[in-house]
PDB file of N, CA and C in Angstrom:
ATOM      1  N   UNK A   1     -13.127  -9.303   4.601  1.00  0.00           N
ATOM      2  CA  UNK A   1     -12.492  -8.261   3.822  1.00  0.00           C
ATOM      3  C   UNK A   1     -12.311  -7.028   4.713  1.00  0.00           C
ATOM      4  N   UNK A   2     -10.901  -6.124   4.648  1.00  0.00           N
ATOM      5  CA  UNK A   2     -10.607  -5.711   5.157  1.00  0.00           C
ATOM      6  C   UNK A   2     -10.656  -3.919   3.969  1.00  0.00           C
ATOM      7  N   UNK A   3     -10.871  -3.001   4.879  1.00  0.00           N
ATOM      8  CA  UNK A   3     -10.438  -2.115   3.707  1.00  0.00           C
ATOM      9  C   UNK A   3     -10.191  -0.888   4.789  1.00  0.00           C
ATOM     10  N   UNK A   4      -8.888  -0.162   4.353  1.00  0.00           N
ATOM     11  CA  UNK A   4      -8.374   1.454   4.907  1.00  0.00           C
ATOM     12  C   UNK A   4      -7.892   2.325   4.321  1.00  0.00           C
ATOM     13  N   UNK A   5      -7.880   3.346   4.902  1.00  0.00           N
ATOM     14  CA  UNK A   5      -6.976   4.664   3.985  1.00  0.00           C
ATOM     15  C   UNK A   5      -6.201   5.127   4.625  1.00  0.00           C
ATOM     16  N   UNK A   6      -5.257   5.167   3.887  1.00  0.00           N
ATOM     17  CA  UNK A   6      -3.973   5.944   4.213  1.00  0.00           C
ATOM     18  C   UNK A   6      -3.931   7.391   3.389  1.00  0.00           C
ATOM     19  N   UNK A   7      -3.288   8.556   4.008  1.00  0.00           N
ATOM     20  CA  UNK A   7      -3.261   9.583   3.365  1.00  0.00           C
ATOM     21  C   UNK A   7      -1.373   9.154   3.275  1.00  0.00           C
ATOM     22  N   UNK A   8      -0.724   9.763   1.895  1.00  0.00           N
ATOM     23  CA  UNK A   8       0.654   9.679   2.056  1.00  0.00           C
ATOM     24  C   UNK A   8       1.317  11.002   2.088  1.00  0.00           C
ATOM     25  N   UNK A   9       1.832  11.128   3.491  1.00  0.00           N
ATOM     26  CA  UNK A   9       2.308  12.204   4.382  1.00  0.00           C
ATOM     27  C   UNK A   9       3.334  12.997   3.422  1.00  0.00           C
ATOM     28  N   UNK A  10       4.404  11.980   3.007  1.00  0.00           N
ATOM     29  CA  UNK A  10       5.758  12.198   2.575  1.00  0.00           C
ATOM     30  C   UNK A  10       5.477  13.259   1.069  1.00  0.00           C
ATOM     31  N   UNK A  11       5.932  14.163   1.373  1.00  0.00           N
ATOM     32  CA  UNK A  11       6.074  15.071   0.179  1.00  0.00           C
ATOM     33  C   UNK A  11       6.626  14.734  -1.319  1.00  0.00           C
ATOM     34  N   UNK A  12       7.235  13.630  -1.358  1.00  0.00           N
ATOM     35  CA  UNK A  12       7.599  13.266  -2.587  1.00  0.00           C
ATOM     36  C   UNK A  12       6.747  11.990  -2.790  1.00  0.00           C
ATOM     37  N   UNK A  13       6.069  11.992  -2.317  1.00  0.00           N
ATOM     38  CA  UNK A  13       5.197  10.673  -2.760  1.00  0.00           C
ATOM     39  C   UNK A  13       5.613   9.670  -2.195  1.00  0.00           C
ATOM     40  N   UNK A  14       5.096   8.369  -3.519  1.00  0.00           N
ATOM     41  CA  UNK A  14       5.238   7.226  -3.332  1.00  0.00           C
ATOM     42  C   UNK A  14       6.130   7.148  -4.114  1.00  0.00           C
ATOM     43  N   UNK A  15       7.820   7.229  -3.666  1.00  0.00           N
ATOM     44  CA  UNK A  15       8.622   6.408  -4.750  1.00  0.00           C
ATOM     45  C   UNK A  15       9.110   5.470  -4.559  1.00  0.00           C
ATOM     46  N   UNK A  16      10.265   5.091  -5.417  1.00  0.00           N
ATOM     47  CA  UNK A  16      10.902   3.556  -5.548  1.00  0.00           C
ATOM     48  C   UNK A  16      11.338   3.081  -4.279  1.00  0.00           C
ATOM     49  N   UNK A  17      11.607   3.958  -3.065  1.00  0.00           N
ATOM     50  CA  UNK A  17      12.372   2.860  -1.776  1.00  0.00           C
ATOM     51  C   UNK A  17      11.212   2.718  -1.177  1.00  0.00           C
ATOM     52  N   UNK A  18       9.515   3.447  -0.607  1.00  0.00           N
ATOM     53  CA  UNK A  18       8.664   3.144  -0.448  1.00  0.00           C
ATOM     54  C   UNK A  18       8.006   1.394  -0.836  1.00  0.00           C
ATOM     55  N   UNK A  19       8.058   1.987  -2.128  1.00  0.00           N
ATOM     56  CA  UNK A  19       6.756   1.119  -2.427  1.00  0.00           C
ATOM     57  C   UNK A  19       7.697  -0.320  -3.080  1.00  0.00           C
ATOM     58  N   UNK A  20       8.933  -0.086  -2.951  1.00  0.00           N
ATOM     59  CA  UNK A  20       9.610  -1.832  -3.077  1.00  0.00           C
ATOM     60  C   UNK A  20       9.479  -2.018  -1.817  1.00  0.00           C
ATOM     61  N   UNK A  21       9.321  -1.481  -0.609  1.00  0.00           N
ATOM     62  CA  UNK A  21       8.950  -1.982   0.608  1.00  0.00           C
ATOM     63  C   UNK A  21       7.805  -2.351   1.457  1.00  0.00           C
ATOM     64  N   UNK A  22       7.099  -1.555   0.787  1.00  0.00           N
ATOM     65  CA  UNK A  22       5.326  -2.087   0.288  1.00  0.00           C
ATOM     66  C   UNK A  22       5.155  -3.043  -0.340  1.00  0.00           C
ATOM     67  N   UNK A  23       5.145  -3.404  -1.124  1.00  0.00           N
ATOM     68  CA  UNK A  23       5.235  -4.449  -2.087  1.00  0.00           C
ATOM     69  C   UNK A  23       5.825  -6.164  -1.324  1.00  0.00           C
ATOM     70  N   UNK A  24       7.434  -5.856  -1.035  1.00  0.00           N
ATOM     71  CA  UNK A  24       7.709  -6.674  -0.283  1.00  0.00           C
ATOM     72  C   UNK A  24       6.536  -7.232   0.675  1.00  0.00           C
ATOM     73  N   UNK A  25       6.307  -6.154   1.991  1.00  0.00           N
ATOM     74  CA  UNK A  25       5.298  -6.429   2.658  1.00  0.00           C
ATOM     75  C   UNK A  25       4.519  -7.051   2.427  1.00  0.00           C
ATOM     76  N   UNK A  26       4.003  -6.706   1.537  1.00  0.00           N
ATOM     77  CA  UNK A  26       2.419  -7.160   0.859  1.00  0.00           C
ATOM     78  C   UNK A  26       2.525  -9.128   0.131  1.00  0.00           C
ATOM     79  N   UNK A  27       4.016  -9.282  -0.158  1.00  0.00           N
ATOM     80  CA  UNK A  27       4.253 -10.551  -0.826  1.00  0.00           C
ATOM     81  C   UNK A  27       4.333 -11.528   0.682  1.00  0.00           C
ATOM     82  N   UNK A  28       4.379 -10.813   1.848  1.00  0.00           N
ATOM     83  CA  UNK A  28       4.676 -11.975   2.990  1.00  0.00           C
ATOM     84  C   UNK A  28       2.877 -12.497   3.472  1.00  0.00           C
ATOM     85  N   UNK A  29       2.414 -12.140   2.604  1.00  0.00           N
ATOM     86  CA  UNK A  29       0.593 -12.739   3.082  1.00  0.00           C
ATOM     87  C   UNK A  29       0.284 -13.335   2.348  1.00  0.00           C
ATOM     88  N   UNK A  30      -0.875 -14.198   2.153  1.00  0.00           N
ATOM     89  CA  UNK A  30      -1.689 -14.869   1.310  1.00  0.00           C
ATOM     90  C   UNK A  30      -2.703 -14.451   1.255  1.00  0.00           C
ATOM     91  N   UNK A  31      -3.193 -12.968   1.692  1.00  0.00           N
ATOM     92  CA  UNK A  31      -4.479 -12.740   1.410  1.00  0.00           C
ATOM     93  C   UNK A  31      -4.060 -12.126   0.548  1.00  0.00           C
ATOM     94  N   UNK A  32      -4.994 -11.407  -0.825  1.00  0.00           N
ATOM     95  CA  UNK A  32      -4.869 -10.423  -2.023  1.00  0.00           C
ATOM     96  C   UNK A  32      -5.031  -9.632  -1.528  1.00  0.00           C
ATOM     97  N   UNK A  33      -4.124  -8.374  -1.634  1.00  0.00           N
ATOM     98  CA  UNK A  33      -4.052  -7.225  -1.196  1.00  0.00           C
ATOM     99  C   UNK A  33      -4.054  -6.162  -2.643  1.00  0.00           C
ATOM    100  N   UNK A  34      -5.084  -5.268  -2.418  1.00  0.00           N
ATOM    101  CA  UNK A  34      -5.171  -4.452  -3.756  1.00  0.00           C
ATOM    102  C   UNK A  34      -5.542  -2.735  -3.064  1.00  0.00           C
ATOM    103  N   UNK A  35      -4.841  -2.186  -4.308  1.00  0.00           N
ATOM    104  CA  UNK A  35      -4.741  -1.013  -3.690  1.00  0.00           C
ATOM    105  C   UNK A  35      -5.339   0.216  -4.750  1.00  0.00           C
ATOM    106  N   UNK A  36      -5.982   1.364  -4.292  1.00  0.00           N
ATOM    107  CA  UNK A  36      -6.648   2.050  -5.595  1.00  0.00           C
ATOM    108  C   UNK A  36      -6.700   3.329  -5.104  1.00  0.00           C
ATOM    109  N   UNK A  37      -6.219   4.237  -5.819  1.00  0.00           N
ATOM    110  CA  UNK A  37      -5.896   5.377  -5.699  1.00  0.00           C
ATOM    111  C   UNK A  37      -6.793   6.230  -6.871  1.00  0.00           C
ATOM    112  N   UNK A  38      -8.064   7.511  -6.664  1.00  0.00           N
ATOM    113  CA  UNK A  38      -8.860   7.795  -7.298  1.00  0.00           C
ATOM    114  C   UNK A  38      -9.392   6.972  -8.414  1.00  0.00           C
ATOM    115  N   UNK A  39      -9.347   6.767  -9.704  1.00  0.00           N
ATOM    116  CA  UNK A  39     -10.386   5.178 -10.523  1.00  0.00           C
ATOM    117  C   UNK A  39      -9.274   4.444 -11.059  1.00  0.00           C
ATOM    118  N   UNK A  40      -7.925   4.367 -10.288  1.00  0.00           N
ATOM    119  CA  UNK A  40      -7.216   3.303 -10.747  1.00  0.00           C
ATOM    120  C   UNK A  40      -6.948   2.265  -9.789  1.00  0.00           C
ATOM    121  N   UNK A  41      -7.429   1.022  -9.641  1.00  0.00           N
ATOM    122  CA  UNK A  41      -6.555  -0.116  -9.161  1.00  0.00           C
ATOM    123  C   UNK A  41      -5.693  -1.343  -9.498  1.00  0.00           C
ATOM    124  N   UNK A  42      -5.222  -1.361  -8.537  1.00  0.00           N
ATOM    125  CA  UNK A  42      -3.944  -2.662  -8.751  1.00  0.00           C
ATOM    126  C   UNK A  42      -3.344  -3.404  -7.805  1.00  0.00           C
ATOM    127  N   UNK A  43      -3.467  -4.794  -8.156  1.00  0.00           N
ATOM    128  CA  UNK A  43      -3.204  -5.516  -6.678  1.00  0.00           C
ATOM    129  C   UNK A  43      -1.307  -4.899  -6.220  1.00  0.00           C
ATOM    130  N   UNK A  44      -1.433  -5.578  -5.027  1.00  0.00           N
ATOM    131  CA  UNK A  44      -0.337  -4.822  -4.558  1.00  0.00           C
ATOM    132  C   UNK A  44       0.760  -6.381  -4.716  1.00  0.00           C
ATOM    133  N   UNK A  45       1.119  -6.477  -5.734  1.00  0.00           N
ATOM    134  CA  UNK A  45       2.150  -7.719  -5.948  1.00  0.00           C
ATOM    135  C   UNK A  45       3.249  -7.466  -7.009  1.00  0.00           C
ATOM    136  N   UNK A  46       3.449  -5.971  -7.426  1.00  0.00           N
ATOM    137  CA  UNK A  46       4.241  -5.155  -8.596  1.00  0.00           C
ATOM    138  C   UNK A  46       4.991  -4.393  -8.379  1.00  0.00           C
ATOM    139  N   UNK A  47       5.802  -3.788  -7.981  1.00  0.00           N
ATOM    140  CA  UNK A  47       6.848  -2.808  -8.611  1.00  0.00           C
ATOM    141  C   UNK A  47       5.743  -1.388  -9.169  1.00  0.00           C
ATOM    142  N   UNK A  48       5.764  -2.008 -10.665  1.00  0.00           N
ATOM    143  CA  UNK A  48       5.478  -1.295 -11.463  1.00  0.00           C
ATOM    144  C   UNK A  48       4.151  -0.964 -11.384  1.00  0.00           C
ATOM    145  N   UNK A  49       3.352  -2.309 -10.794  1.00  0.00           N
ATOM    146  CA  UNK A  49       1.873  -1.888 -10.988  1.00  0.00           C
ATOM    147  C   UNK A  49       1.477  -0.044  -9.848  1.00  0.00           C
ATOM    148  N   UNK A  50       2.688  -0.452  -8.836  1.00  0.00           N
ATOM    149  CA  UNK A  50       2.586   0.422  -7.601  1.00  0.00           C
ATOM    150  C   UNK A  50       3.337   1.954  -7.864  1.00  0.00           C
ATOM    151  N   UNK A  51       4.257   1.779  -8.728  1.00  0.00           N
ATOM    152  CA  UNK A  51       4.909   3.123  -9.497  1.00  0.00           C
ATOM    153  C   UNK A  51       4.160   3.639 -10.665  1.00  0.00           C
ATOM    154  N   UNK A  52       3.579   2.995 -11.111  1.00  0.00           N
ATOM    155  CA  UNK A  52       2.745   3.688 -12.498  1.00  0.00           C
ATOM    156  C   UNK A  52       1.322   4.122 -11.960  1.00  0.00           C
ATOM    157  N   UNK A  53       0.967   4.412 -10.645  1.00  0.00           N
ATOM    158  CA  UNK A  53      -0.131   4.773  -9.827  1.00  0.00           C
ATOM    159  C   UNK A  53       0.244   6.393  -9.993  1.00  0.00           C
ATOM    160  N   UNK A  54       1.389   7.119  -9.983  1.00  0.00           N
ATOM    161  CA  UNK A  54       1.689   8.424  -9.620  1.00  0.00           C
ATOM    162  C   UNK A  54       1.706   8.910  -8.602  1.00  0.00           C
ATOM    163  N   UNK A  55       1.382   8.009  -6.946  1.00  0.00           N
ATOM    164  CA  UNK A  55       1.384   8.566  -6.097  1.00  0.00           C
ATOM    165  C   UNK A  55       2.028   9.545  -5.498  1.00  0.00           C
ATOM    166  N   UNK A  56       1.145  10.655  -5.031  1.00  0.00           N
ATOM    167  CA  UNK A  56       1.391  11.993  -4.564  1.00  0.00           C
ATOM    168  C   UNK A  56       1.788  12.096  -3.029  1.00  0.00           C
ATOM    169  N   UNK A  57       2.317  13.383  -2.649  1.00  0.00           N
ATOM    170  CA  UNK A  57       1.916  13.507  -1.612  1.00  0.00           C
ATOM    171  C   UNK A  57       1.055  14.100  -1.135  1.00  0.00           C
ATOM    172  N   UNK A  58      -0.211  13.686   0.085  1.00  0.00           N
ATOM    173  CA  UNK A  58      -1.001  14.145  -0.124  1.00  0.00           C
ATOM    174  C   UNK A  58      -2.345  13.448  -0.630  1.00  0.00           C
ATOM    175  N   UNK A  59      -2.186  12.973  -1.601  1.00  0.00           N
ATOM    176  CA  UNK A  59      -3.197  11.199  -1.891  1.00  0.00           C
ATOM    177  C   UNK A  59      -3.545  10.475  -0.908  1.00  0.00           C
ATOM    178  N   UNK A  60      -4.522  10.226  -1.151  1.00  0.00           N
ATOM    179  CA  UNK A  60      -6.014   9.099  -0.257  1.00  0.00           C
ATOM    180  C   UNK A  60      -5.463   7.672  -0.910  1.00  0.00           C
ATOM    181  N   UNK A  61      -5.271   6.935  -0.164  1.00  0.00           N
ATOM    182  CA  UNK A  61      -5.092   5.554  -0.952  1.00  0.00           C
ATOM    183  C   UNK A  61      -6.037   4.552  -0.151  1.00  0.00           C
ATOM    184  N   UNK A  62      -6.528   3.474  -0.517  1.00  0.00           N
ATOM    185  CA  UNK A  62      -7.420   3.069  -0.082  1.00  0.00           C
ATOM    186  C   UNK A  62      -6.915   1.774  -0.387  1.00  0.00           C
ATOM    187  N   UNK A  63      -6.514   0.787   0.867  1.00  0.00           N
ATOM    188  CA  UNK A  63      -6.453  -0.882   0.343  1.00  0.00           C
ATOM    189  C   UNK A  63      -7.097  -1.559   0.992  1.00  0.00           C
ATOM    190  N   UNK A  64      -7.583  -2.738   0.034  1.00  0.00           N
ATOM    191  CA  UNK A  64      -8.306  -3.739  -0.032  1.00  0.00           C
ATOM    192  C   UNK A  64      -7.210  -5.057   0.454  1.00  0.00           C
ATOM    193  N   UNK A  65      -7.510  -5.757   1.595  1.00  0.00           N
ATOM    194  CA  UNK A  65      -7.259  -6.933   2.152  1.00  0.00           C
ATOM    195  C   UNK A  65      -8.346  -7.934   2.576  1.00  0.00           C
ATOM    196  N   UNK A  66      -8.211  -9.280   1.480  1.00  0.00           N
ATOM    197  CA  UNK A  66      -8.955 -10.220   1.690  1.00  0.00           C
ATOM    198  C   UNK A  66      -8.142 -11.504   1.898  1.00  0.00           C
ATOM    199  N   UNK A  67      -8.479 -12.224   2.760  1.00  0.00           N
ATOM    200  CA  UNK A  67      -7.784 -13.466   2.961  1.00  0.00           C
ATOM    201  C   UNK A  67      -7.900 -13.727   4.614  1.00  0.00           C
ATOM    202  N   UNK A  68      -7.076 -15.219   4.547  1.00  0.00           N
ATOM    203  CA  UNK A  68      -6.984 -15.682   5.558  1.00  0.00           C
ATOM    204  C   UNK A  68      -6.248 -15.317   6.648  1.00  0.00           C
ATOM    205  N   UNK A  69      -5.312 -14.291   6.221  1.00  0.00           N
ATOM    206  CA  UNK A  69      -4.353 -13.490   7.342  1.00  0.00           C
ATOM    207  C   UNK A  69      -4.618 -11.929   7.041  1.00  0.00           C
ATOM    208  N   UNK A  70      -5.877 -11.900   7.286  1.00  0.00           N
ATOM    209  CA  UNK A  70      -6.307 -10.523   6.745  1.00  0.00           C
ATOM    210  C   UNK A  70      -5.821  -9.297   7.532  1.00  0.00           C
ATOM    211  N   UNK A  71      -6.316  -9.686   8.654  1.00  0.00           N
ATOM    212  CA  UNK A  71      -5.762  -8.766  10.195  1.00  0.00           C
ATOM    213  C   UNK A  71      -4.635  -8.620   9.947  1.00  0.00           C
ATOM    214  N   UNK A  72      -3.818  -9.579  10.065  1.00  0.00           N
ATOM    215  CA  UNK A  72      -2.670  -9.534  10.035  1.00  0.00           C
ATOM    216  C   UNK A  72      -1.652  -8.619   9.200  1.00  0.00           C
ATOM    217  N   UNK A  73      -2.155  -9.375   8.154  1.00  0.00           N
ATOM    218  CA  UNK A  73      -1.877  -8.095   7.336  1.00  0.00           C
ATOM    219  C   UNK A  73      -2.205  -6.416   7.255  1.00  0.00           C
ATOM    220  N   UNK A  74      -3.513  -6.423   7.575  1.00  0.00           N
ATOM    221  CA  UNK A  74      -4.093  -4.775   8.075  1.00  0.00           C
ATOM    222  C   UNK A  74      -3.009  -4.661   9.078  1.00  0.00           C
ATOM    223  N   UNK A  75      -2.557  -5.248  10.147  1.00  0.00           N
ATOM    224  CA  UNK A  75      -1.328  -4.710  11.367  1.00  0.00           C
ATOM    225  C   UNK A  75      -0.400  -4.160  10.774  1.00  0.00           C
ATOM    226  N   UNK A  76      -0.126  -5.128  10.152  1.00  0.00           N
ATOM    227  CA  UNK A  76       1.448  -4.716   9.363  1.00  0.00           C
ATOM    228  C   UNK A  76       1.395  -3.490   8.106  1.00  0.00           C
ATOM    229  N   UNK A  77       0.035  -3.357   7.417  1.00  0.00           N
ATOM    230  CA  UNK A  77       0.178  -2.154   6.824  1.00  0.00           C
ATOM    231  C   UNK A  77      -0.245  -0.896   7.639  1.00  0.00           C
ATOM    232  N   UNK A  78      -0.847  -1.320   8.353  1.00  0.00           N
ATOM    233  CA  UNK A  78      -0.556   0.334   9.278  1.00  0.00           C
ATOM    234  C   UNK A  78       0.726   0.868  10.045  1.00  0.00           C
ATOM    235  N   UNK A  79       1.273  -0.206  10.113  1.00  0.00           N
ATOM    236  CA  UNK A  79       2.423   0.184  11.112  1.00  0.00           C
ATOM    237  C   UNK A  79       3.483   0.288  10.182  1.00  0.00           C
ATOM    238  N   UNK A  80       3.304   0.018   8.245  1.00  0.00           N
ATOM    239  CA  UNK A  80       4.577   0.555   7.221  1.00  0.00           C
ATOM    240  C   UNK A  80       4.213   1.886   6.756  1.00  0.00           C
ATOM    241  N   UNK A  81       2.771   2.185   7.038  1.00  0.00           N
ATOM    242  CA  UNK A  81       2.161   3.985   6.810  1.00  0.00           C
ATOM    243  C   UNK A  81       2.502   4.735   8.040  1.00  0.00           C
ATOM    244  N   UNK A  82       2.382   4.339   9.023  1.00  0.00           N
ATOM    245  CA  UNK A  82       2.959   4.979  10.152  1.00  0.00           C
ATOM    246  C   UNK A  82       4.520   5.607  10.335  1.00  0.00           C
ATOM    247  N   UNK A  83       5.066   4.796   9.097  1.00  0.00           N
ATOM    248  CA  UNK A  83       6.765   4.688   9.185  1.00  0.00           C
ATOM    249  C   UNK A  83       6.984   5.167   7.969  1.00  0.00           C
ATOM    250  N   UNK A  84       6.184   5.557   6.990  1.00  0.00           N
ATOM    251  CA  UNK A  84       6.609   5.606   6.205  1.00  0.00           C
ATOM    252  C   UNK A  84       7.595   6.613   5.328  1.00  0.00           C
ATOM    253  N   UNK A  85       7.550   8.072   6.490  1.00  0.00           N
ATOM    254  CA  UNK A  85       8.166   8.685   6.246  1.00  0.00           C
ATOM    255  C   UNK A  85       9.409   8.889   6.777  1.00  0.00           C
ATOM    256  N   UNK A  86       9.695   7.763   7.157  1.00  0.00           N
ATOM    257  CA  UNK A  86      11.148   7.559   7.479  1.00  0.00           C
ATOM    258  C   UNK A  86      11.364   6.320   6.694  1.00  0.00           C
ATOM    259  N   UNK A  87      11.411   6.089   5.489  1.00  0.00           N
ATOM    260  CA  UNK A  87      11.852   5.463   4.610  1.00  0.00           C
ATOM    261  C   UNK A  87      12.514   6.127   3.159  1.00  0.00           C
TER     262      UNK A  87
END
């Protein structure tokens, strides 16, 4: 099990072209990837589960990666937080 935080840079948050690209991401693994932002979580396999979070800018987000392509997946979500404000 894998777990990190991202702070989200982008001043308008987490919206809809973000986090359908998150999401995407997150559907190319087989490990469960879940994500929780102060006492709410939700795996990262939704749309909606990932828009009804309210993400700010400015927010601590913290995800959870377990599985067999765990790393892998940790690579690839650091390097869509790294970018993310050019989305």
């Amino acid at each position: 099990m894998i777990e990190k935080e991202y702070i989200i840079t982008a001043p308008e948050g987490m919206h809809a072209r973000p986090a359908t690209a998150l999401v995407r991401l997150a559907k190319n693994f087989t490990s469960v990837i879940s994500i929780w932002e102060g006492n709410k979580t939700v795996p990262l396999n939704s749309l909606l589960n990932l828009l009804s979070m309210g993400i700010k800018g400015g927010d601590v987000l913290k995800i959870r990666i377990e599985g067999e392509d765990e790393i892998t997946a940790a690579e690839a979500l650091d390097h869509f937080f790294s970018q993310i404000k050019d989305l």
